[in-house]
N, C-alpha and C. Protein backbone atom coordinates (compact mmCIF):
# COMPACT_ATOMS: atom_id res chain seq x y z
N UNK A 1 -40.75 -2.61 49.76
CA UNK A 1 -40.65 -3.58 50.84
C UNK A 1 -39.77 -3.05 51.97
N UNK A 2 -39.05 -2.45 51.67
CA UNK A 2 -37.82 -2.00 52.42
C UNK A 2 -38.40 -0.41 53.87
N UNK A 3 -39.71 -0.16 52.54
CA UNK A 3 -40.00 0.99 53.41
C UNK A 3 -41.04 0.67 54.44
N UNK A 4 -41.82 -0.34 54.37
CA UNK A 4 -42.87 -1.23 55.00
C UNK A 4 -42.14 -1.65 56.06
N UNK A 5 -40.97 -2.36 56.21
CA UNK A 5 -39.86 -3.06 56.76
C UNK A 5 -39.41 -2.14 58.25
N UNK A 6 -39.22 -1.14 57.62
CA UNK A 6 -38.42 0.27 57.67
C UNK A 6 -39.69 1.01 59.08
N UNK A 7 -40.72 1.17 58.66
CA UNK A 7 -42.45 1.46 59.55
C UNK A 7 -42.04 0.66 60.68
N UNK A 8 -42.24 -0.63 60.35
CA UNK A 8 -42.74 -1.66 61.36
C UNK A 8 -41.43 -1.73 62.05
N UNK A 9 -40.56 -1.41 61.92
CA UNK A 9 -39.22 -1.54 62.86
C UNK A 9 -38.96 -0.18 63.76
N UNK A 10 -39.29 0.45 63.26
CA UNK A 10 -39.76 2.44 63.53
C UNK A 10 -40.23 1.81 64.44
N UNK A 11 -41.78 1.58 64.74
CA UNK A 11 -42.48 1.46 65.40
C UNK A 11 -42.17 0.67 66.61
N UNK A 12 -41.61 -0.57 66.15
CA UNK A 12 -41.42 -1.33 67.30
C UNK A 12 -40.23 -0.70 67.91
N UNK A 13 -39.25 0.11 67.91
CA UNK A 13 -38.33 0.84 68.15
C UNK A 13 -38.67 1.46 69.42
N UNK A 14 -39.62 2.33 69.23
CA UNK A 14 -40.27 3.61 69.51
C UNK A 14 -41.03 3.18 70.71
N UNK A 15 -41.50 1.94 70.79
CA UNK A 15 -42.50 1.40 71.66
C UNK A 15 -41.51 0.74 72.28
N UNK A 16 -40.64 -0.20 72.21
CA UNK A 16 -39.56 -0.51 73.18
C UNK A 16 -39.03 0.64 74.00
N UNK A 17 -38.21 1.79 73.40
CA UNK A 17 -37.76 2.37 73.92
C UNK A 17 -38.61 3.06 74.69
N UNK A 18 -40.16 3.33 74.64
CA UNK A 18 -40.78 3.95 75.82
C UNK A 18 -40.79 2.47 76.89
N UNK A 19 -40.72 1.63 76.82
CA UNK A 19 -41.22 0.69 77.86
C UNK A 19 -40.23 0.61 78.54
N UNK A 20 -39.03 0.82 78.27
CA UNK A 20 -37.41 0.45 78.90
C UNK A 20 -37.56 2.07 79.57
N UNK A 21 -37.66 3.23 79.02
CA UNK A 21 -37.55 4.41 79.70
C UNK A 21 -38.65 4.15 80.77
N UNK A 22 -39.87 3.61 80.82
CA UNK A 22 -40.96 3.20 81.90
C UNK A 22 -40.77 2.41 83.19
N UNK A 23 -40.10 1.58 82.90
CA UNK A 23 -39.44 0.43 83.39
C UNK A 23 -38.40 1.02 84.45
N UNK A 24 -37.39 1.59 83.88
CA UNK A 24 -36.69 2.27 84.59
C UNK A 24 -36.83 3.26 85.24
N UNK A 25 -37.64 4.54 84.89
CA UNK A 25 -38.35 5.30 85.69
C UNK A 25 -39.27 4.98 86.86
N UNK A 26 -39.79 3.39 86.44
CA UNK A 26 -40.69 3.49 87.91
C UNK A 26 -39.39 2.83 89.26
N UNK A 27 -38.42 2.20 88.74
CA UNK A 27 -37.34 2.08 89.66
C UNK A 27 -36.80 3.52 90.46
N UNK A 28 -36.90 4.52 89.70
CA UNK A 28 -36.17 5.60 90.49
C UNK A 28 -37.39 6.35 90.88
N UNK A 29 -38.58 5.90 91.32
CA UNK A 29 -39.70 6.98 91.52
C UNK A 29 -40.17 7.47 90.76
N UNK A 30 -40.11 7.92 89.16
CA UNK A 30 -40.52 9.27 88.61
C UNK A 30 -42.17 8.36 88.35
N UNK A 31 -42.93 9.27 87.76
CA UNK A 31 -43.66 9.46 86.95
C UNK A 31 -43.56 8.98 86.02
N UNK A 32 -44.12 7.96 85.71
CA UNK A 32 -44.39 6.88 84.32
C UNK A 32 -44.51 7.67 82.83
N UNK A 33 -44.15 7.20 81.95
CA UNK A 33 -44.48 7.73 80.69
C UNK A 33 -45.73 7.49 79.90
N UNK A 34 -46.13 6.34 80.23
CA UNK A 34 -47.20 5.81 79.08
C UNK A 34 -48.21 4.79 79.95
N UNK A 35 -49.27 5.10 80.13
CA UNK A 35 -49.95 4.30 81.34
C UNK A 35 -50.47 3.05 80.37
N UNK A 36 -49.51 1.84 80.42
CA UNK A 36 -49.69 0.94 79.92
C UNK A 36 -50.86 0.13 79.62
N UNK A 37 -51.41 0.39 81.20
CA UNK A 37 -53.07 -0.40 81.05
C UNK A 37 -53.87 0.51 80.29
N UNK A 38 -53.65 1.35 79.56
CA UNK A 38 -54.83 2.42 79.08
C UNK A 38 -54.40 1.82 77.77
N UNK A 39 -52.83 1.55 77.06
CA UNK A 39 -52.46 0.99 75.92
C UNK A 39 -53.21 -0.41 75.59
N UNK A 40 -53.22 -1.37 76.97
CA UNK A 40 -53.20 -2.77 77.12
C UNK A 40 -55.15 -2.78 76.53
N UNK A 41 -55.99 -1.81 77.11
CA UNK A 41 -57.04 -1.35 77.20
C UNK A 41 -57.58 -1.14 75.43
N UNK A 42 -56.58 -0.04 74.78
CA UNK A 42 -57.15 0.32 73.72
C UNK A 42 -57.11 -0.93 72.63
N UNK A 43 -55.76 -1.70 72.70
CA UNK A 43 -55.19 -2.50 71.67
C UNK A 43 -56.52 -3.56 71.74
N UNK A 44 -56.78 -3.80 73.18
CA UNK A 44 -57.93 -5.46 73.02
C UNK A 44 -59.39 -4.62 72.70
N UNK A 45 -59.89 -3.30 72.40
CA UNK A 45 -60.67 -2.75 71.68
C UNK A 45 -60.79 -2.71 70.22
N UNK A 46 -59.64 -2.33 69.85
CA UNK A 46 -58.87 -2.92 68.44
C UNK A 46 -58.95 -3.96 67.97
N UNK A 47 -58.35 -4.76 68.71
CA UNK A 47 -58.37 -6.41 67.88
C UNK A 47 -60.06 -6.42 68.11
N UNK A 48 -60.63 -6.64 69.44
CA UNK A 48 -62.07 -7.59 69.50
C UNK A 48 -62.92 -6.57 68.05
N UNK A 49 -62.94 -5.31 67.79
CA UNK A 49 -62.92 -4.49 66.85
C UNK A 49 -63.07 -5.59 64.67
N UNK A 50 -61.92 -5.42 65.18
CA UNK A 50 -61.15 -6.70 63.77
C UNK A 50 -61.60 -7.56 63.60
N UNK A 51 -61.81 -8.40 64.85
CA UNK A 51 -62.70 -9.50 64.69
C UNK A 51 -63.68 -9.82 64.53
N UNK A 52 -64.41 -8.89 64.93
CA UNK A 52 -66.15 -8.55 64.76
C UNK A 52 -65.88 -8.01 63.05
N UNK A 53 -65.27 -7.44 62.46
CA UNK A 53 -65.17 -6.95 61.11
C UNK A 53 -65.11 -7.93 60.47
N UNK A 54 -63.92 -8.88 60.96
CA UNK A 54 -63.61 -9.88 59.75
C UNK A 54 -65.07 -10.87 59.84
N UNK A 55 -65.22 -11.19 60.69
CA UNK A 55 -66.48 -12.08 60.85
C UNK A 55 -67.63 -11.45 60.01
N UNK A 56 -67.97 -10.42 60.23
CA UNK A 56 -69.14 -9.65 59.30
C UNK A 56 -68.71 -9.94 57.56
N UNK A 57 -67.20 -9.70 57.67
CA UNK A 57 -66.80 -9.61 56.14
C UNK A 57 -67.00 -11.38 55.66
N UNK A 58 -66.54 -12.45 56.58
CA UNK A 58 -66.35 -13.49 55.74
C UNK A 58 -67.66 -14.22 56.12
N UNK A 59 -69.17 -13.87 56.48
CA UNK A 59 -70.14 -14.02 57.17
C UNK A 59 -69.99 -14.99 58.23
């Protein structure tokens, strides 16, 4: 449990800290890190994805 725990906090870590380095970078000009709408893009491919699965699975 601890190591499951342990992933999902990794992760959300990892993804904060790029959005705060993003965030702040577009304040000083640079060059973005992670083109969000391409993220925002893949994730609702994903879910609508899942949903079409689970629906097939529970007819």
């Amino acid at each position: 449990m601890r190591l499951i725990i342990g992933i999902i906090l990794g992760c959300a870590l990892t993804v904060g800290g790029a959005y705060i380095a993003d965030t702040a970078s577009v304040a000083t000009a640079q060059p973005v890190m992670v083109n969000w709408d391409v993220v925002a893009k893949n994730l609702d491919s994903v879910t609508t994805l899942a949903r079409a699965s689970w629906k097939k699975i529970t007819g």
